[in-house]
PDB file of N, CA and C in Angstrom:
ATOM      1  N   UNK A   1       7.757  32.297  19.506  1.00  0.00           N
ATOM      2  CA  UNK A   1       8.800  32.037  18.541  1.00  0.00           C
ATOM      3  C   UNK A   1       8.790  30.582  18.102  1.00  0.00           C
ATOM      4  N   UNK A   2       8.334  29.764  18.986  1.00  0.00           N
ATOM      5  CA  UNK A   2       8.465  28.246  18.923  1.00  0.00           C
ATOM      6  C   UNK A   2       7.469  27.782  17.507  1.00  0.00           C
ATOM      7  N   UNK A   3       6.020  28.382  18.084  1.00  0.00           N
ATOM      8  CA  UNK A   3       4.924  28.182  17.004  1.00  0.00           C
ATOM      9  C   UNK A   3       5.304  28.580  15.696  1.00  0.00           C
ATOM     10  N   UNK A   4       5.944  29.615  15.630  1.00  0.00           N
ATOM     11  CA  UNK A   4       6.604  30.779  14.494  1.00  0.00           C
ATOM     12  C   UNK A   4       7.268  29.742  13.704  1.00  0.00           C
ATOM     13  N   UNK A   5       8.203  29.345  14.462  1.00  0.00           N
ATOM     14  CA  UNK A   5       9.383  28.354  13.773  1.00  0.00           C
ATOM     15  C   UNK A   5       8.405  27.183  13.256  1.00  0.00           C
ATOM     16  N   UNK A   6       7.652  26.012  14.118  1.00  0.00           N
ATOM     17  CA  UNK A   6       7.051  24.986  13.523  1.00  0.00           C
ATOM     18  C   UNK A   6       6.413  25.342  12.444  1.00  0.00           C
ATOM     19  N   UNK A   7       5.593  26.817  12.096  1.00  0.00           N
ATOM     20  CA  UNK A   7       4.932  27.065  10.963  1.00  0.00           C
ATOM     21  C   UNK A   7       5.808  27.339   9.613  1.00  0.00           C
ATOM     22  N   UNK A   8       7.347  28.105   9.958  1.00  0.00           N
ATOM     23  CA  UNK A   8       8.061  27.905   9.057  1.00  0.00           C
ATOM     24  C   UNK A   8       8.371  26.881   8.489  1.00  0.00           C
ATOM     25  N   UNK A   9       8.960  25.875   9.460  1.00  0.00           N
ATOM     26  CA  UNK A   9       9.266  24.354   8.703  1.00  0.00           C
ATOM     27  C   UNK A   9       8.528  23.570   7.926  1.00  0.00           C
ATOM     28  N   UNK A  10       7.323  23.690   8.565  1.00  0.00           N
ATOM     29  CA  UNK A  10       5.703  22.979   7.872  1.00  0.00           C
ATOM     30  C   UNK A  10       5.474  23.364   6.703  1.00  0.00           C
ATOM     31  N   UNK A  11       5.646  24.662   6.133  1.00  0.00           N
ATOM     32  CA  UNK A  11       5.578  25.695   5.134  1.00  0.00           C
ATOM     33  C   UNK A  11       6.730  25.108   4.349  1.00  0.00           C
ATOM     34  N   UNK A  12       8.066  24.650   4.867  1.00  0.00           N
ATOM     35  CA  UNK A  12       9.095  24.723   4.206  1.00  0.00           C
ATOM     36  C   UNK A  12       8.554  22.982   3.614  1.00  0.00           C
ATOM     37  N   UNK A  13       8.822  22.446   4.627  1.00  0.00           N
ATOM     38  CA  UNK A  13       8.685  20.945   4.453  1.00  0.00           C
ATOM     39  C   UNK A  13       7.556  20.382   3.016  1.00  0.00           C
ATOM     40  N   UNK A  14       6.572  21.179   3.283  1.00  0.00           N
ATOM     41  CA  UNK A  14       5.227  21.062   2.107  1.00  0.00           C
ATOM     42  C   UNK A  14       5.515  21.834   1.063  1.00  0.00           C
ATOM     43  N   UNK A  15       6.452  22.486   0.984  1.00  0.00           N
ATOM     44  CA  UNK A  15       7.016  23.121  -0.398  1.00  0.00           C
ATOM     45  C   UNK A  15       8.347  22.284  -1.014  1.00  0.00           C
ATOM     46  N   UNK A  16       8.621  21.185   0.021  1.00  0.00           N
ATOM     47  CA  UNK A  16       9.903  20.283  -0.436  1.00  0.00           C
ATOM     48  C   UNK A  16       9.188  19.481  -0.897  1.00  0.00           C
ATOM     49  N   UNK A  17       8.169  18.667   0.056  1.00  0.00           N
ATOM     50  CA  UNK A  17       7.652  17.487  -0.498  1.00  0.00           C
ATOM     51  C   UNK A  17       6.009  17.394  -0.371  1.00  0.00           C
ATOM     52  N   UNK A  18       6.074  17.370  -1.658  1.00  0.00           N
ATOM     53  CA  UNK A  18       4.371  18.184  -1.569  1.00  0.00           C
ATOM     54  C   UNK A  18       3.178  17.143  -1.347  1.00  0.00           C
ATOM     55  N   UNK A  19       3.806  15.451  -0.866  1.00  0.00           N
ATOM     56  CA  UNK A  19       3.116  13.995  -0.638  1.00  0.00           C
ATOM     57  C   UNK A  19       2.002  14.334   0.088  1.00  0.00           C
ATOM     58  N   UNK A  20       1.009  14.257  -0.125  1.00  0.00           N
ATOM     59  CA  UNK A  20      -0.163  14.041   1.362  1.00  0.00           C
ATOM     60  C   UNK A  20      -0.545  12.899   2.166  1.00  0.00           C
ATOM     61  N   UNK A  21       0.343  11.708   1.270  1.00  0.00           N
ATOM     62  CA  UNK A  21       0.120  10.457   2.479  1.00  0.00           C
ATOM     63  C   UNK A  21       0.489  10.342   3.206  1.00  0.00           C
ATOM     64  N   UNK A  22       1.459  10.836   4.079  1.00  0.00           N
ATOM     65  CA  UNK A  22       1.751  11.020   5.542  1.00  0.00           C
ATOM     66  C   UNK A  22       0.708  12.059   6.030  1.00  0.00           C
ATOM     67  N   UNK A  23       0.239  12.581   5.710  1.00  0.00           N
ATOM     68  CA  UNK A  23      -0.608  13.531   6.056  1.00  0.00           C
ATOM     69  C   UNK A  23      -2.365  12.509   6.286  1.00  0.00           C
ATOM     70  N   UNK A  24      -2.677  11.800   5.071  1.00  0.00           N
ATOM     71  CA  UNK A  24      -3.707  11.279   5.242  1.00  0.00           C
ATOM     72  C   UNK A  24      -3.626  10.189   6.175  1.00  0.00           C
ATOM     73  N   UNK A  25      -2.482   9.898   6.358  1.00  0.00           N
ATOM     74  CA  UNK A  25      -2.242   8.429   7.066  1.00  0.00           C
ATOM     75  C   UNK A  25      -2.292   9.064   8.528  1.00  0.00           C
ATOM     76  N   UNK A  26      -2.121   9.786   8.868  1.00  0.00           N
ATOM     77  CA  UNK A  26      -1.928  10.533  10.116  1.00  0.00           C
ATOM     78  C   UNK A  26      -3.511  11.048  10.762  1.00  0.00           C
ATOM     79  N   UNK A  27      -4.232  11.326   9.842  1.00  0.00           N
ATOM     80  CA  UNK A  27      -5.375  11.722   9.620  1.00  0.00           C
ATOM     81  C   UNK A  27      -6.440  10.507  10.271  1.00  0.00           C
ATOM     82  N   UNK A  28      -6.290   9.713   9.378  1.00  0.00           N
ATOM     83  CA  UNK A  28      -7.142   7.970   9.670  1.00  0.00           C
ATOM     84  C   UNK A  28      -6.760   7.900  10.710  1.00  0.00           C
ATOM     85  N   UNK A  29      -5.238   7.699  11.375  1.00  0.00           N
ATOM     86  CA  UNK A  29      -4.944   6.604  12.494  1.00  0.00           C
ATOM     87  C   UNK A  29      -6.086   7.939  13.328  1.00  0.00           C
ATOM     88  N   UNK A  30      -6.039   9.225  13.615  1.00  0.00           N
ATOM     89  CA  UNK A  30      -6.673  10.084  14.382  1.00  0.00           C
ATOM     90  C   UNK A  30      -8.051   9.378  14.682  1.00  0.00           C
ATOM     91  N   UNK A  31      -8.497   9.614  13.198  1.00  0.00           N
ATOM     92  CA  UNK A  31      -9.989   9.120  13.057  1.00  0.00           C
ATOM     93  C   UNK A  31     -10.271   8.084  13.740  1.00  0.00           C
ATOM     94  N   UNK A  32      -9.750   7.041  13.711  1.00  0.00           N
ATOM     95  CA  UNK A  32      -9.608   5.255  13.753  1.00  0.00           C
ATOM     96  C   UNK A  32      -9.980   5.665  15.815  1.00  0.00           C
ATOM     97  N   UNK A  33      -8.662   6.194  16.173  1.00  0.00           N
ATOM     98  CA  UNK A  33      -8.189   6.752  17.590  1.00  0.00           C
ATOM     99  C   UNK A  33     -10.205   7.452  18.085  1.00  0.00           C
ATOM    100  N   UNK A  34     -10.431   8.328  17.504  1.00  0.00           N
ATOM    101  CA  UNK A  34     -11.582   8.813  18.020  1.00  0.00           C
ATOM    102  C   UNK A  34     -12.668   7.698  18.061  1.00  0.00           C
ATOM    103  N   UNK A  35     -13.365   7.239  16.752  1.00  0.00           N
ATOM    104  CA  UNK A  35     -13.903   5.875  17.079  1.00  0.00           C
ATOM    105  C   UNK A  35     -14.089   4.705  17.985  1.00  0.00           C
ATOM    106  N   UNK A  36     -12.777   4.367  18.188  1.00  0.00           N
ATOM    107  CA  UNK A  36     -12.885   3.699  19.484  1.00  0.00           C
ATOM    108  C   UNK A  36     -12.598   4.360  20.771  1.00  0.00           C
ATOM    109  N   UNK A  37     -12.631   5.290  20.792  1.00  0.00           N
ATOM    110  CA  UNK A  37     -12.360   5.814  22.422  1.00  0.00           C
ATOM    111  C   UNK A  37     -13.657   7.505  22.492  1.00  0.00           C
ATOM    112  N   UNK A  38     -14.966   6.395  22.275  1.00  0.00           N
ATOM    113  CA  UNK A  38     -16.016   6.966  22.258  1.00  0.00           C
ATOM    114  C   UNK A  38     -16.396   7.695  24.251  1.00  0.00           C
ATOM    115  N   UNK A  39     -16.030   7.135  25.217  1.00  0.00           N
ATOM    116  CA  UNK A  39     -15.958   7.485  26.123  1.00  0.00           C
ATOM    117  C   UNK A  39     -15.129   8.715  26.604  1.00  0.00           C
ATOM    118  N   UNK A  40     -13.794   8.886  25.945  1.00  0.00           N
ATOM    119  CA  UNK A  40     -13.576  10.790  26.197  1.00  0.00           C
ATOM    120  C   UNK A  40     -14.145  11.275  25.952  1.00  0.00           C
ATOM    121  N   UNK A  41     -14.902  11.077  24.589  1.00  0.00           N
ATOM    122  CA  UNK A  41     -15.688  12.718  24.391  1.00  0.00           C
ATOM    123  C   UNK A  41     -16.774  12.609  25.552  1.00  0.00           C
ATOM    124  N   UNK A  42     -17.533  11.677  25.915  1.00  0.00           N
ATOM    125  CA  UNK A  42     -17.854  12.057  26.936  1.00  0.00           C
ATOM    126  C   UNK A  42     -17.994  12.108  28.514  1.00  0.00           C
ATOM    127  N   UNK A  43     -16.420  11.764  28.464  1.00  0.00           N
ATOM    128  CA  UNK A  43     -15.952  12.430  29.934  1.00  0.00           C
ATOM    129  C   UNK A  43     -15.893  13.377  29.357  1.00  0.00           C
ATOM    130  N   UNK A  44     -15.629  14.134  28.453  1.00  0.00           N
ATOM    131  CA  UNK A  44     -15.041  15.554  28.110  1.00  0.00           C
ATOM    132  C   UNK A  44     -16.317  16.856  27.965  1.00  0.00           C
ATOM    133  N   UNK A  45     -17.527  15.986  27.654  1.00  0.00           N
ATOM    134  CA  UNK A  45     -18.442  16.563  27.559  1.00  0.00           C
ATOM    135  C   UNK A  45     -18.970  17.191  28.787  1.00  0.00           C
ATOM    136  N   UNK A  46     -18.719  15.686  30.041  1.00  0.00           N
ATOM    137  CA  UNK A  46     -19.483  16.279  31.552  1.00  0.00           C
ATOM    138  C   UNK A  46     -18.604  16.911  32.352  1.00  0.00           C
ATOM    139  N   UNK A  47     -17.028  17.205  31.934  1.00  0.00           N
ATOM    140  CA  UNK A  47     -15.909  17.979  32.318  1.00  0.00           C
ATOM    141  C   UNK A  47     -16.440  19.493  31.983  1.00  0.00           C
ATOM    142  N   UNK A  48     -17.278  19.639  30.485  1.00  0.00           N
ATOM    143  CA  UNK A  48     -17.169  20.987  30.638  1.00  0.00           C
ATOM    144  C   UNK A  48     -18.556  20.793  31.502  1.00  0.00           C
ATOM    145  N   UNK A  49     -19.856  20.456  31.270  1.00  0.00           N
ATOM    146  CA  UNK A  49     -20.993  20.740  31.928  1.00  0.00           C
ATOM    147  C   UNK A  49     -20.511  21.006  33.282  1.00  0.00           C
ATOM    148  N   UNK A  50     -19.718  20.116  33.875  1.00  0.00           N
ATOM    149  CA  UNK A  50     -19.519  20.476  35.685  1.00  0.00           C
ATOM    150  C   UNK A  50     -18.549  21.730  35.817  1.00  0.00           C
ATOM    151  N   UNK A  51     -17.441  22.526  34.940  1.00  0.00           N
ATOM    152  CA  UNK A  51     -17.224  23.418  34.754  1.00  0.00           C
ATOM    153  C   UNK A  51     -17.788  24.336  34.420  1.00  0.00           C
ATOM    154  N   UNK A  52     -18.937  24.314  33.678  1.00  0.00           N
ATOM    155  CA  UNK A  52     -19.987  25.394  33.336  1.00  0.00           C
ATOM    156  C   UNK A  52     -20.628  25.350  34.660  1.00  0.00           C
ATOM    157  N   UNK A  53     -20.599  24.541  35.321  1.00  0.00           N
ATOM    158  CA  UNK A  53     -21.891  24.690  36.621  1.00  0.00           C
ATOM    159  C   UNK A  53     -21.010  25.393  37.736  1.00  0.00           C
ATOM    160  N   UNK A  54     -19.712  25.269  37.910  1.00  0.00           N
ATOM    161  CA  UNK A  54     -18.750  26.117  38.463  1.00  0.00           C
ATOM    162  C   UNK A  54     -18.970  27.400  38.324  1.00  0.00           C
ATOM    163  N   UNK A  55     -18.609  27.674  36.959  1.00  0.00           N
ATOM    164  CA  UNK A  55     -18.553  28.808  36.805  1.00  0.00           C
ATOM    165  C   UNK A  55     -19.797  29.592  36.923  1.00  0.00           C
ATOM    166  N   UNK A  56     -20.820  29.109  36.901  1.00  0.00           N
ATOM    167  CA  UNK A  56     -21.878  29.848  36.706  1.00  0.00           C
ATOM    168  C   UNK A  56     -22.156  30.290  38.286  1.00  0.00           C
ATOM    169  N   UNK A  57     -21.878  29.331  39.095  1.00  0.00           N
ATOM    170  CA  UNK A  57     -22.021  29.743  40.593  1.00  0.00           C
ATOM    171  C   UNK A  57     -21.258  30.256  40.944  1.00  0.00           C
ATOM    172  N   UNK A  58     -20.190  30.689  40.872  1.00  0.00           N
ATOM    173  CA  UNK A  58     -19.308  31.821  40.750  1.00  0.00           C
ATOM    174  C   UNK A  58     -19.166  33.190  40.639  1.00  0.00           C
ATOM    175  N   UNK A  59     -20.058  33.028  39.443  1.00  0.00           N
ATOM    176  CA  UNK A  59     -20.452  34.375  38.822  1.00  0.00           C
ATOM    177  C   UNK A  59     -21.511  35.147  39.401  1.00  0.00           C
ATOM    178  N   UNK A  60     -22.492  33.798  39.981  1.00  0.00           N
ATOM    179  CA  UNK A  60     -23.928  34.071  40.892  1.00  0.00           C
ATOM    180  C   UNK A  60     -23.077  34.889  42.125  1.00  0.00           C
ATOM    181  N   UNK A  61     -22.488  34.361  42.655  1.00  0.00           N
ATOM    182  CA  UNK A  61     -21.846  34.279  44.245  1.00  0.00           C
ATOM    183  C   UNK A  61     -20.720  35.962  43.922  1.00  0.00           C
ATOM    184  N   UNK A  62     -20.241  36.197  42.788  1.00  0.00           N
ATOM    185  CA  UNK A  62     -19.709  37.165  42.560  1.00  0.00           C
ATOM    186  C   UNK A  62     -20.708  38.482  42.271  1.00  0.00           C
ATOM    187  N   UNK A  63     -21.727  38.517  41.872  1.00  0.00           N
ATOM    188  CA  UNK A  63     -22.750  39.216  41.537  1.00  0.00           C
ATOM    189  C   UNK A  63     -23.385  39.642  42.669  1.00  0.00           C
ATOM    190  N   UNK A  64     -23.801  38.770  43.670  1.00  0.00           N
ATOM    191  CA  UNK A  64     -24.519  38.770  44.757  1.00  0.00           C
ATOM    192  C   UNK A  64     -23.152  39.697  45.826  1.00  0.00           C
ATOM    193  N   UNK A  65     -22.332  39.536  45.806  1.00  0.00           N
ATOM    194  CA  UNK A  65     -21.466  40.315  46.259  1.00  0.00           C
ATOM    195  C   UNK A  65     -21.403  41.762  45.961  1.00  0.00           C
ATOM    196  N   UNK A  66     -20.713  41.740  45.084  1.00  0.00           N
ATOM    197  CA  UNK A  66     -20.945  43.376  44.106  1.00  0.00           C
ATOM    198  C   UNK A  66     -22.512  43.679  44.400  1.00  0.00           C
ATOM    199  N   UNK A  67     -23.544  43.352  44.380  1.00  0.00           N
ATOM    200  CA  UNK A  67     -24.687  44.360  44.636  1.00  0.00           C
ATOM    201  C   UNK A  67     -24.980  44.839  46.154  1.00  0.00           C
ATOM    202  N   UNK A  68     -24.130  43.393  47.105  1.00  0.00           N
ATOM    203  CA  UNK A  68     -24.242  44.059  48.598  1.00  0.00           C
ATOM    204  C   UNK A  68     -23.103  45.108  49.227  1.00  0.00           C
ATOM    205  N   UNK A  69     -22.700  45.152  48.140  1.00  0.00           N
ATOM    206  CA  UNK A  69     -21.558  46.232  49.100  1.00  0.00           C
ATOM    207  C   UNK A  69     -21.690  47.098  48.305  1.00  0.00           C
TER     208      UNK A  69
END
C-alpha cells in the first residue's frame, strides 16, 4: 500500500508541476556521488562474487546430499 501511495503522489505531483530540475539536479548530485565513491562498486562487486561462491557450495553440498540418500 505504501509503494501504491508514493506512486500516486509522484503521478500526482508531476501532473502539478511538470519542472524536471529537481529531478535533473537530483540526478547529477547521484552521478557526481557514484564518481567519487568508485570503491563500492567494488566492494559490491566482490560481495556478490563471495556470495556467488556461497551459494554455489551450497548447492554442491545440497546436491551431493539428495543423490546419497
Amino acid at each position: 500500500n505504501i509503494i501504491l501511495a508514493c506512486c500516486i503522489l509522484h503521478n500526482f505531483l508531476r501532473g502539478v508541476d511538470n519542472d524536471d530540475s529537481l529531478l535533473d539536479e537530483v540526478d547529477n548530485e547521484l552521478n557526481e556521488r557514484e564518481e567519487h565513491d568508485g570503491t563500492s562498486s567494488q566492494v559490491r562487486e566482490e560481495d556478490h562474487r563471495i556470495g556467488s561462491s556461497i551459494r554455489d557450495c551450497i548447492a554442491d553440498q545440497m546436491w551431493r546430499d539428495y543423490q546419497a540418500s
